[in-house]
N, C-alpha and C. Protein backbone atom coordinates (compact mmCIF):
# COMPACT_ATOMS: atom_id res chain seq x y z
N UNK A 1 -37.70 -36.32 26.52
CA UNK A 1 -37.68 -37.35 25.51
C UNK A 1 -38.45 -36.92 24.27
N UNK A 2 -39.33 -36.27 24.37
CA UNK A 2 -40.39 -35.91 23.52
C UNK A 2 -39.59 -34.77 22.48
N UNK A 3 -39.03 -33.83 23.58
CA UNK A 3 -37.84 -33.07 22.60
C UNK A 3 -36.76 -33.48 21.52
N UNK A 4 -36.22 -34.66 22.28
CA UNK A 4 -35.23 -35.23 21.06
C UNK A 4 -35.86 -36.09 19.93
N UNK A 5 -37.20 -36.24 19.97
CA UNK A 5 -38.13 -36.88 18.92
C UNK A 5 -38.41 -36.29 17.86
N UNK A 6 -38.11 -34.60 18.15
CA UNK A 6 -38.68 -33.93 17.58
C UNK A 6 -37.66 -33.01 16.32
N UNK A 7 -36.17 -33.54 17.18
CA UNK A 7 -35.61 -33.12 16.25
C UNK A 7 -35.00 -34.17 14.69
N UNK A 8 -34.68 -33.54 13.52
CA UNK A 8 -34.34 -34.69 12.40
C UNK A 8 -33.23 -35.37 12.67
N UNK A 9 -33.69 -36.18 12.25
CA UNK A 9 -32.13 -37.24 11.88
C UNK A 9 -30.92 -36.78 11.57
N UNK A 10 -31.27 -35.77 10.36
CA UNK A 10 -29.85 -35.15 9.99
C UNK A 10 -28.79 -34.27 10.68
N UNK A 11 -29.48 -33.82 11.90
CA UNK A 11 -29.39 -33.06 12.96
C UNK A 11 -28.69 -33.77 13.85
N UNK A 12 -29.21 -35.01 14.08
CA UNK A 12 -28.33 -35.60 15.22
C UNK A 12 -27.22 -36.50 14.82
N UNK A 13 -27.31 -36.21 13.58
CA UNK A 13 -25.84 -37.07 12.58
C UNK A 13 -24.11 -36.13 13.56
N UNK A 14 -23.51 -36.81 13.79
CA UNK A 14 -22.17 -36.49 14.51
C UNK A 14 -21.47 -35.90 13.50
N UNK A 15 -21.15 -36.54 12.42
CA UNK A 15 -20.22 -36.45 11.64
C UNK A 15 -20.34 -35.31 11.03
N UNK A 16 -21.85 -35.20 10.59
CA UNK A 16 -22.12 -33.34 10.16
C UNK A 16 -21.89 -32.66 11.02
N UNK A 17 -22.37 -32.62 12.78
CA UNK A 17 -22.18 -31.71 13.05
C UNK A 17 -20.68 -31.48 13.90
N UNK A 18 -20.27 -32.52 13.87
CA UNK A 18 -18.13 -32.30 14.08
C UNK A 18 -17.76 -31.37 12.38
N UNK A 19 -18.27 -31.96 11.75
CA UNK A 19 -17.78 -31.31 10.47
C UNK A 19 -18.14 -29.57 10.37
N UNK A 20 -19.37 -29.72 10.49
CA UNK A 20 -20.01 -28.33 10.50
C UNK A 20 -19.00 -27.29 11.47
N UNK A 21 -18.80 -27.73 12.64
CA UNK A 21 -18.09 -26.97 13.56
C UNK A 21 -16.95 -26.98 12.86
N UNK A 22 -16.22 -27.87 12.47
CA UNK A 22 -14.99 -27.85 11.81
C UNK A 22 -14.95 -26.21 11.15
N UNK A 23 -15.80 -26.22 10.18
CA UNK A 23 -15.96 -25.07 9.26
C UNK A 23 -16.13 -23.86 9.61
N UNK A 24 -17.06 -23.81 10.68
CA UNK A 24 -17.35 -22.55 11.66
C UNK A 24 -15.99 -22.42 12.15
N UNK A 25 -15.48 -23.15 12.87
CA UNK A 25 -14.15 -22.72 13.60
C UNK A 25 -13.09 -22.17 12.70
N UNK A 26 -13.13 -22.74 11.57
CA UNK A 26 -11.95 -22.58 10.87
C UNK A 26 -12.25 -21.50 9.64
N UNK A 27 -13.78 -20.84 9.44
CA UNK A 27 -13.40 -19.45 8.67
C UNK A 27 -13.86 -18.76 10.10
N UNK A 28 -14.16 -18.49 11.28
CA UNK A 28 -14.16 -17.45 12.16
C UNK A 28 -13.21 -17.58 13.14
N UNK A 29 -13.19 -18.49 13.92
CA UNK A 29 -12.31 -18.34 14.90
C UNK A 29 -10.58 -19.03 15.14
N UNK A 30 -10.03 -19.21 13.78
CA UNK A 30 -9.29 -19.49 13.87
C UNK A 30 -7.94 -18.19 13.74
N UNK A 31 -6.77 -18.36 14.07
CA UNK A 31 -5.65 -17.06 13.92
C UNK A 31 -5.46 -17.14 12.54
N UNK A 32 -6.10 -17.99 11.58
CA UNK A 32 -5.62 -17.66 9.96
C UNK A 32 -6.89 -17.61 9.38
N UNK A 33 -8.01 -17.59 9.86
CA UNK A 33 -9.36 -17.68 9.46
C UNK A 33 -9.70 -16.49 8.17
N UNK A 34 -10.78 -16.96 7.62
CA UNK A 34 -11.29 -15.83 6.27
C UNK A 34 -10.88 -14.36 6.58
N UNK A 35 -11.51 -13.82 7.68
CA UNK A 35 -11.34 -12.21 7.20
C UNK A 35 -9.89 -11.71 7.43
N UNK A 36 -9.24 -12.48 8.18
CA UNK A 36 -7.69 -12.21 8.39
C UNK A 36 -6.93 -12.08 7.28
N UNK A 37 -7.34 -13.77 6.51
CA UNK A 37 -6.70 -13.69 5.22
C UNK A 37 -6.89 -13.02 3.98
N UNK A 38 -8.39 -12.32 4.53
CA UNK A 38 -8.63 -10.92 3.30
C UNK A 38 -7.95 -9.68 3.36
N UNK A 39 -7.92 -9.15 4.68
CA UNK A 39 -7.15 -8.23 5.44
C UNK A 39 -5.68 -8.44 4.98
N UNK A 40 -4.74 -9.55 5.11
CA UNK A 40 -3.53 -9.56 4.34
C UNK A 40 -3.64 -9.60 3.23
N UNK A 41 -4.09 -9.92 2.36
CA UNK A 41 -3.79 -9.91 1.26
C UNK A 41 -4.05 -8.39 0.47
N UNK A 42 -5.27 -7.83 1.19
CA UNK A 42 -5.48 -6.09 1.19
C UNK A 42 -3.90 -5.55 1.20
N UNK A 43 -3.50 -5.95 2.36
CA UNK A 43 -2.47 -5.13 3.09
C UNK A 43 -1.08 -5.24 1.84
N UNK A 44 -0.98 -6.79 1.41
CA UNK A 44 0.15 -7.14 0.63
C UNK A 44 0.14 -6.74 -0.66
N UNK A 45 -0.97 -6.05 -1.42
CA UNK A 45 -1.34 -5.40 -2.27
C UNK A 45 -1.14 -3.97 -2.17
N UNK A 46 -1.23 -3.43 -1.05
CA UNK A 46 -0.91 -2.18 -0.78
C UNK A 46 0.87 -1.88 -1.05
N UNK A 47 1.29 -3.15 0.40
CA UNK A 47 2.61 -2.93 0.18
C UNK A 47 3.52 -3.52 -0.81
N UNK A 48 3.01 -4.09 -2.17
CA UNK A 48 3.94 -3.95 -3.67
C UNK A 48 3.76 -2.90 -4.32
N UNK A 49 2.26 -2.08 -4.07
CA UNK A 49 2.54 -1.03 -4.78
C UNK A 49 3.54 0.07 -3.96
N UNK A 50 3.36 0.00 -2.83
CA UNK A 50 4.06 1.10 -2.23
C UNK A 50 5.83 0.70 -2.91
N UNK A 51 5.98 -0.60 -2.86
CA UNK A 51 7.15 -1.16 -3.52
C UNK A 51 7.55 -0.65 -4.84
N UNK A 52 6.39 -0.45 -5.78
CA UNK A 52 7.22 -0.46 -7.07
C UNK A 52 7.31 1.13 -6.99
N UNK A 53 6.14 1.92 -6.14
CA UNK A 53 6.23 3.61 -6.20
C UNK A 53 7.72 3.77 -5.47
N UNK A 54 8.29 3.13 -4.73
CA UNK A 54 9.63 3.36 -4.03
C UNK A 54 10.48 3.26 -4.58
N UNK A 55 10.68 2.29 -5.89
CA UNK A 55 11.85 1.61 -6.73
C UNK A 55 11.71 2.68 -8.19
N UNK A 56 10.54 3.22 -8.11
CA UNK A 56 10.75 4.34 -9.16
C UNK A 56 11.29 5.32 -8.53
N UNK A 57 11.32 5.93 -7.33
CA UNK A 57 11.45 7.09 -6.73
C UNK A 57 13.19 6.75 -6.64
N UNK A 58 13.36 5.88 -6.32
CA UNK A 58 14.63 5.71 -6.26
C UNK A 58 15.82 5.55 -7.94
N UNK A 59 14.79 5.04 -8.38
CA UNK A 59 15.54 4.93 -9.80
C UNK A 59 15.82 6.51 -10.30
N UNK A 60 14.45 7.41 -10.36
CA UNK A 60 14.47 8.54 -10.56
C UNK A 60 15.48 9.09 -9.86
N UNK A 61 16.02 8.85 -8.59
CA UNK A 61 17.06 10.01 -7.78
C UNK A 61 18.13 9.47 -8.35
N UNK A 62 18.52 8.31 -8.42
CA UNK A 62 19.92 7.68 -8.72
C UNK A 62 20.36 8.53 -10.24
N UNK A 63 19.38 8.38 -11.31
CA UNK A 63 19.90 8.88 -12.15
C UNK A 63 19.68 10.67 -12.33
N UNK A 64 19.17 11.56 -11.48
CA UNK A 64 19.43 12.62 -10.90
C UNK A 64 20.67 13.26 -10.35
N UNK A 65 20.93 11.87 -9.36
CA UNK A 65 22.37 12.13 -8.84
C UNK A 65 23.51 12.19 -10.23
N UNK A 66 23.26 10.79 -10.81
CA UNK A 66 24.22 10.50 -11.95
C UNK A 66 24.58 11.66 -13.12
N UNK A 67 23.34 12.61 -13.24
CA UNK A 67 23.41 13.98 -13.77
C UNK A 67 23.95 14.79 -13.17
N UNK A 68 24.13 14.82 -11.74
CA UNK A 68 24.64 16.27 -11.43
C UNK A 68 26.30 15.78 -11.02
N UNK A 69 26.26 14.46 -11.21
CA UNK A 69 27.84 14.16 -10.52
C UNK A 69 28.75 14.26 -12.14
N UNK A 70 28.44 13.91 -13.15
CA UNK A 70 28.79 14.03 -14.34
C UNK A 70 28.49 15.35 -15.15
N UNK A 71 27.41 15.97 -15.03
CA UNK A 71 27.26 17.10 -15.71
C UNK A 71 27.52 18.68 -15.41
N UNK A 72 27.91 19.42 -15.43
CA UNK A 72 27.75 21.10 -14.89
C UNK A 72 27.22 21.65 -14.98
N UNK A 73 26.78 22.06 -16.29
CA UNK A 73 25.46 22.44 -16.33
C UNK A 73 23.98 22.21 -15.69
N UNK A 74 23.61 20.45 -15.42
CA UNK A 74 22.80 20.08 -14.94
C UNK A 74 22.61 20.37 -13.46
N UNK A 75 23.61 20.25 -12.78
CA UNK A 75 24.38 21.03 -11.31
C UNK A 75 23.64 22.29 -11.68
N UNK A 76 24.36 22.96 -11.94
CA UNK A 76 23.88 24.74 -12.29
C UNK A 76 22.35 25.11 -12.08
N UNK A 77 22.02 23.97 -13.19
CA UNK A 77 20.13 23.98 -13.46
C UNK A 77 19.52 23.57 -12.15
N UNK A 78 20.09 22.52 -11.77
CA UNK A 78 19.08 21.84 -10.07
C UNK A 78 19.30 23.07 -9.10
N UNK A 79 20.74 23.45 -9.15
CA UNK A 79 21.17 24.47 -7.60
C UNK A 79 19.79 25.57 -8.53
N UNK A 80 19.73 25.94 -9.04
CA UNK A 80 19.03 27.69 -9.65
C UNK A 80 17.44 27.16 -9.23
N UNK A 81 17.20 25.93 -9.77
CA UNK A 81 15.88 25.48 -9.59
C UNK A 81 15.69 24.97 -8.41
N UNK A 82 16.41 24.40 -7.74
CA UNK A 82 15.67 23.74 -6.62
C UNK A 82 16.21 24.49 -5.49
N UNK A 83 16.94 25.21 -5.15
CA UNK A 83 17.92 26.25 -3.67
C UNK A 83 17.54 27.81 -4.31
N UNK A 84 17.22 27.75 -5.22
CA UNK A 84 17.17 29.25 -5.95
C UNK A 84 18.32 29.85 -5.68
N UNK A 85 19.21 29.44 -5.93
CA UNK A 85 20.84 29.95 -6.14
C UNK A 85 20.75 30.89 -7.22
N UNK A 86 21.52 32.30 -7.65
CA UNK A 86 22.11 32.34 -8.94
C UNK A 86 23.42 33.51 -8.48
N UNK A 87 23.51 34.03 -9.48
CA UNK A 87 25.02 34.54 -9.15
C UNK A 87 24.88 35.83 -9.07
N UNK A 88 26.21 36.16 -9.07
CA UNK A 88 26.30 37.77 -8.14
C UNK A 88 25.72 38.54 -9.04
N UNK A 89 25.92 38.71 -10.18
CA UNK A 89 25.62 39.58 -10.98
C UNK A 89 24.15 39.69 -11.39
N UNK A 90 22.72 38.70 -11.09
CA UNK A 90 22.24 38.59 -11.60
C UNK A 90 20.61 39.21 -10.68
N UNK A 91 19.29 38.76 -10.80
CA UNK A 91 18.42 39.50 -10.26
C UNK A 91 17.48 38.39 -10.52
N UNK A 92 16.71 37.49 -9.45
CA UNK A 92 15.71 36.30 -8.95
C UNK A 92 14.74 36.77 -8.87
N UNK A 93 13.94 36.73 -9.75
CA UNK A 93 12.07 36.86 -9.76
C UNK A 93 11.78 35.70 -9.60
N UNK A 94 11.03 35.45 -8.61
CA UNK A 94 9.63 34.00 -8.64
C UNK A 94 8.53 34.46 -8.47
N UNK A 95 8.31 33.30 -9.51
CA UNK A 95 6.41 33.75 -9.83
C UNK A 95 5.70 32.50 -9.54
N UNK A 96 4.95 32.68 -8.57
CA UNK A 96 4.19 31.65 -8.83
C UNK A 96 2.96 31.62 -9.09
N UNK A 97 2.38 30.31 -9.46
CA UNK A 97 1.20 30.51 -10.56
C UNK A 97 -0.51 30.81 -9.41
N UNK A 98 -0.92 31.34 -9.73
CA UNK A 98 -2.15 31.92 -8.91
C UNK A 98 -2.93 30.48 -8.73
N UNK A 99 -3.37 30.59 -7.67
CA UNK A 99 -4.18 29.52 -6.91
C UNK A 99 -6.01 29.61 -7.56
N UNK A 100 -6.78 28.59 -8.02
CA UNK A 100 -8.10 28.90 -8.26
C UNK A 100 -8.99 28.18 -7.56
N UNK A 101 -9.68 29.39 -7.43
CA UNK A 101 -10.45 28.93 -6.20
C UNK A 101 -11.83 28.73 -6.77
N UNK A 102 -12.53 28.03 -5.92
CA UNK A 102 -13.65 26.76 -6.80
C UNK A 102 -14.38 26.99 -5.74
């Protein structure tokens, strides 16, 4: 008896402490609670950028393609540059640029 004398009033108020728990429960232990919803929103930030880096990468190939399906020359230039293709008559040096070391 002497114990519950000892504690305040405000303490043994219900309504604070249903409320209080309310709050505890609901930024820690709930399945949508605070750090979850920091964690997504991390995550959903990640994945628009990964979004717009994808929609460039793709824009970039489409009109890549659109060059080599329309052009011959441009064909010519990608096969020499990117397969190192060239023709019979001719002689392929690659150089590449020296590595620096730090």
């Amino acid at each position: 008896m002497n114990f519950l004398n000892s504690i305040p009033s405000w303490a043994k108020n219900k309504y604070l402490l249903s409320g209080l728990f309310f709050v505890v429960w609901m930024l820690f232990f709930d399945p949508k609670d605070l750090l979850s919803d920091i964690e997504r929103r991390v995550k959903l930030n990640e994945l628009e950028k990964s979004e717009i880096h994808l929609k460039n990468l793709i824009s970039e190939s489409s009109d890549e393609l659109y060059q080599l399906k329309n052009n011959a020359q441009s064909l010519e230039k990608y096969a020499r540059e990117k397969y190192m293709m060239k023709k019979d008559n001719e002689d392929l040096f690659i150089i590449h640029p020296a590595k620096e070391n730090k």
